[in-house]
C-alpha atoms as a PDB file:
ATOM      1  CA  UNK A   1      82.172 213.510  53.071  1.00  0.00           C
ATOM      2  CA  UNK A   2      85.116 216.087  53.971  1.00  0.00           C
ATOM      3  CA  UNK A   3      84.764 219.124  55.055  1.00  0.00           C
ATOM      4  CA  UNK A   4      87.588 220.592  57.123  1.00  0.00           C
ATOM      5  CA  UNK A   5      90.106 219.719  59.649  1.00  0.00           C
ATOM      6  CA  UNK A   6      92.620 222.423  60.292  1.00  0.00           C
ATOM      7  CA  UNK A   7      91.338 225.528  61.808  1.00  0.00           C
ATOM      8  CA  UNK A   8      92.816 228.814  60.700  1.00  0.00           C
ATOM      9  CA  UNK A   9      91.200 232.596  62.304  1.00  0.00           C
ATOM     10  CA  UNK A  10      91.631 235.496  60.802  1.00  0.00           C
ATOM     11  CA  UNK A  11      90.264 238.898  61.864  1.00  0.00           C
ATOM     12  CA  UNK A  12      86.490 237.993  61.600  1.00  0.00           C
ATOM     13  CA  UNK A  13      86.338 234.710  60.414  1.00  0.00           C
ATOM     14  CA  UNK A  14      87.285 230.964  60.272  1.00  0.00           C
ATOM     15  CA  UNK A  15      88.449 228.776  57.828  1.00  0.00           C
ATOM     16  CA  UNK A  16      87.906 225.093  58.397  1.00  0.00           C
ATOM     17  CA  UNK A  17      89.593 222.371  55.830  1.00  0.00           C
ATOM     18  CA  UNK A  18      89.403 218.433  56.243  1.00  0.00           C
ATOM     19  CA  UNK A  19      86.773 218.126  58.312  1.00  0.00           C
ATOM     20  CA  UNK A  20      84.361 215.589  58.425  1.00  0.00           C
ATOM     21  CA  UNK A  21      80.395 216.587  59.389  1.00  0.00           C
ATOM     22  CA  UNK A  22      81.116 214.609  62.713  1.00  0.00           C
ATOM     23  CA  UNK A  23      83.917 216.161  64.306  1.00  0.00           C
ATOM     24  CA  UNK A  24      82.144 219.322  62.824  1.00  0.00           C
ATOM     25  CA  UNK A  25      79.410 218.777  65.360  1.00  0.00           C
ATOM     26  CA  UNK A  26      81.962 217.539  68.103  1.00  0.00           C
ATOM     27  CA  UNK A  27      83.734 221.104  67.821  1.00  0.00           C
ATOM     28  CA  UNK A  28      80.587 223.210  67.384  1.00  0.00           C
ATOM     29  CA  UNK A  29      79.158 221.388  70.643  1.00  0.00           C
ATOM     30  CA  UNK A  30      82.577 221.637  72.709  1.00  0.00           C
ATOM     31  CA  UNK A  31      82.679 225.340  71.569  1.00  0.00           C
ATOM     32  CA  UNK A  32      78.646 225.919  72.891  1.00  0.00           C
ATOM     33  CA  UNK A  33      79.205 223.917  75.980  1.00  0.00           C
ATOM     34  CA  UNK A  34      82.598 226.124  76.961  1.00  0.00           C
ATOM     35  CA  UNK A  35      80.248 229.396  76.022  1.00  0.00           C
ATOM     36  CA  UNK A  36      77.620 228.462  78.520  1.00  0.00           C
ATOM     37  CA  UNK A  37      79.785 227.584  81.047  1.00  0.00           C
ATOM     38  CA  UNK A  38      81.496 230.937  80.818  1.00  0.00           C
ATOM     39  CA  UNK A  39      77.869 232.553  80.277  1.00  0.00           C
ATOM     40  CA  UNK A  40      76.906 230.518  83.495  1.00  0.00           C
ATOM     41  CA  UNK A  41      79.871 231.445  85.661  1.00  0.00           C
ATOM     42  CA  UNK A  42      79.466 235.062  84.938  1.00  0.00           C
ATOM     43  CA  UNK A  43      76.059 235.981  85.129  1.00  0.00           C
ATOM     44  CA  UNK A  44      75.310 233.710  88.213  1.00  0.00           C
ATOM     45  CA  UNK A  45      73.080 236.605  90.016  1.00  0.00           C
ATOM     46  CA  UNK A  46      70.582 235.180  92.163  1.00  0.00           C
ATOM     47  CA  UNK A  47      72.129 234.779  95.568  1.00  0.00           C
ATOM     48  CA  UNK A  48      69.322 235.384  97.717  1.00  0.00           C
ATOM     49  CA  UNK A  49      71.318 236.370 100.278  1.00  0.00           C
ATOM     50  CA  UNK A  50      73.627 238.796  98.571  1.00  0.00           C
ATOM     51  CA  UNK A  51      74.306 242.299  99.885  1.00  0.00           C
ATOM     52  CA  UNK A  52      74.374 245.250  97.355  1.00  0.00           C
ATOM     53  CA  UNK A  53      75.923 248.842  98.457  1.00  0.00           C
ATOM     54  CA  UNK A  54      74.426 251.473  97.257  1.00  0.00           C
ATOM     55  CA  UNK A  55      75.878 252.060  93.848  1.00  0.00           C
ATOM     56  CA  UNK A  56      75.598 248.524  92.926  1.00  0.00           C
ATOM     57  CA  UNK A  57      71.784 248.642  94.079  1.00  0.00           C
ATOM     58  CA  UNK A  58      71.537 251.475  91.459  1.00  0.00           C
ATOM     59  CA  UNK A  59      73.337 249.726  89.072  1.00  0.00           C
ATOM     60  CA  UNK A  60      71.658 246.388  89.194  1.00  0.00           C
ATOM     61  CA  UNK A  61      68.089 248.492  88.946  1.00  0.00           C
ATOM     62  CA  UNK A  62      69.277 251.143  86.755  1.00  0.00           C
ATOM     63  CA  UNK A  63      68.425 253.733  88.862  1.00  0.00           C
ATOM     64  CA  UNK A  64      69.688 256.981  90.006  1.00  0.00           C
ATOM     65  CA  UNK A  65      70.741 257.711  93.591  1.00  0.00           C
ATOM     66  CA  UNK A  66      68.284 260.257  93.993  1.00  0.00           C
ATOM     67  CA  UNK A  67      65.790 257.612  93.419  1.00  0.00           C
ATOM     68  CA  UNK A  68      66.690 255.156  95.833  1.00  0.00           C
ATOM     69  CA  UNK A  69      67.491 257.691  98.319  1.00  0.00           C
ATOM     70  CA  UNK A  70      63.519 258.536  97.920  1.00  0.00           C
ATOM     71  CA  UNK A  71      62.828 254.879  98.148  1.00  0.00           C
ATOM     72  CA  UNK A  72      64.205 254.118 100.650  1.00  0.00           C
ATOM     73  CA  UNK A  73      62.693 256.641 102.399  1.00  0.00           C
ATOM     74  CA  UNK A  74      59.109 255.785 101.197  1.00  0.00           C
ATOM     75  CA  UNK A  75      59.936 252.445 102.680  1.00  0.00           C
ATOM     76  CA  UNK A  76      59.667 250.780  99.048  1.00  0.00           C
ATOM     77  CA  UNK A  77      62.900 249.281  99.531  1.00  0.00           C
ATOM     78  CA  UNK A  78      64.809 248.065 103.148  1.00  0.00           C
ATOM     79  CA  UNK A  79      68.601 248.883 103.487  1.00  0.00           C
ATOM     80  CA  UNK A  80      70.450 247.458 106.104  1.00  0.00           C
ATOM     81  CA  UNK A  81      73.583 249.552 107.798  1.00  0.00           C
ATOM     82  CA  UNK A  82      76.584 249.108 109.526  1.00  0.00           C
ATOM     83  CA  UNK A  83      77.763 252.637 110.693  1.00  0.00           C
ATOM     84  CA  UNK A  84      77.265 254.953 107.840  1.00  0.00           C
ATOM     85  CA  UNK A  85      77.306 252.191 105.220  1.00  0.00           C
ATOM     86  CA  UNK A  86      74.291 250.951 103.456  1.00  0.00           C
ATOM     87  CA  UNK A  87      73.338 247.561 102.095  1.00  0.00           C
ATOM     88  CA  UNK A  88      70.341 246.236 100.137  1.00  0.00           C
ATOM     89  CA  UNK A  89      69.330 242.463 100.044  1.00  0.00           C
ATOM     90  CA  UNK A  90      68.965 241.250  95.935  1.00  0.00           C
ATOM     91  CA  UNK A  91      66.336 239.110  97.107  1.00  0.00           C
ATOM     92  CA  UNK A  92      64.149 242.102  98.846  1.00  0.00           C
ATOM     93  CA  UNK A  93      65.191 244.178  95.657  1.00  0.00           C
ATOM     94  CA  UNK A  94      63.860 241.416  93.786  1.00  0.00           C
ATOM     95  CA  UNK A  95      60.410 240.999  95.879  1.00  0.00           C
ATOM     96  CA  UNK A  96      59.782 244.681  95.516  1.00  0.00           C
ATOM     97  CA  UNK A  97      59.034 244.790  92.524  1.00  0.00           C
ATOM     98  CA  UNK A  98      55.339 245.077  91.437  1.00  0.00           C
ATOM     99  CA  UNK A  99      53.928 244.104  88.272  1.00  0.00           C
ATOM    100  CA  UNK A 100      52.355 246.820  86.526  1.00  0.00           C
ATOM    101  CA  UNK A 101      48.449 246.303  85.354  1.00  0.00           C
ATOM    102  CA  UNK A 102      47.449 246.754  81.850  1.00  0.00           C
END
């Protein structure tokens, strides 16, 4: 059976003509494949060993800097310095975290 073969986009949509069910799936895989790779490549976040300033410690907990400021302080989360710079390890962010009881 024919579907569709030549692909035409417009604004929000596609039209497919003369395409058979088979290279259907062959596109609709190739097209998921290239999405996860992408999706992969961009949101690859656990490096262990990554250093976060400040503002991207806040950022990646959603967080104010008031807030980290006061844990920090606490001792809830490390930082890490070089001069008057501050860095927090992702993977100690990660470990501080404490699941909440019920």
């Amino acid at each position: 059976m024919l579907l569709i073969l030549n692909i035409v986009k417009m604004k929000d949509s596609i039209l497919l003509q003369n395409l058979n069910t088979v290279d259907l799936k062959e596109l609709i895989k190739d097209g998921v494949k290239s999405q996860l790779k992408d999706f992969k490549e961009t949101f690859q976040t656990h490096n262990p060993d990554e250093l976060l300033t400040r503002e991207q410690t806040c950022k990646y907990l959603q967080i104010d800097s008031s807030t980290l400021w006061a844990w920090t302080n606490k001792g809830k989360v490390i930082s890490y310095g070089i001069g008057n710079r501050r860095y927090y390890k992702k993977a100690e962010l990660l470990e501080s975290l404490q699941q909440l009881k019920k």
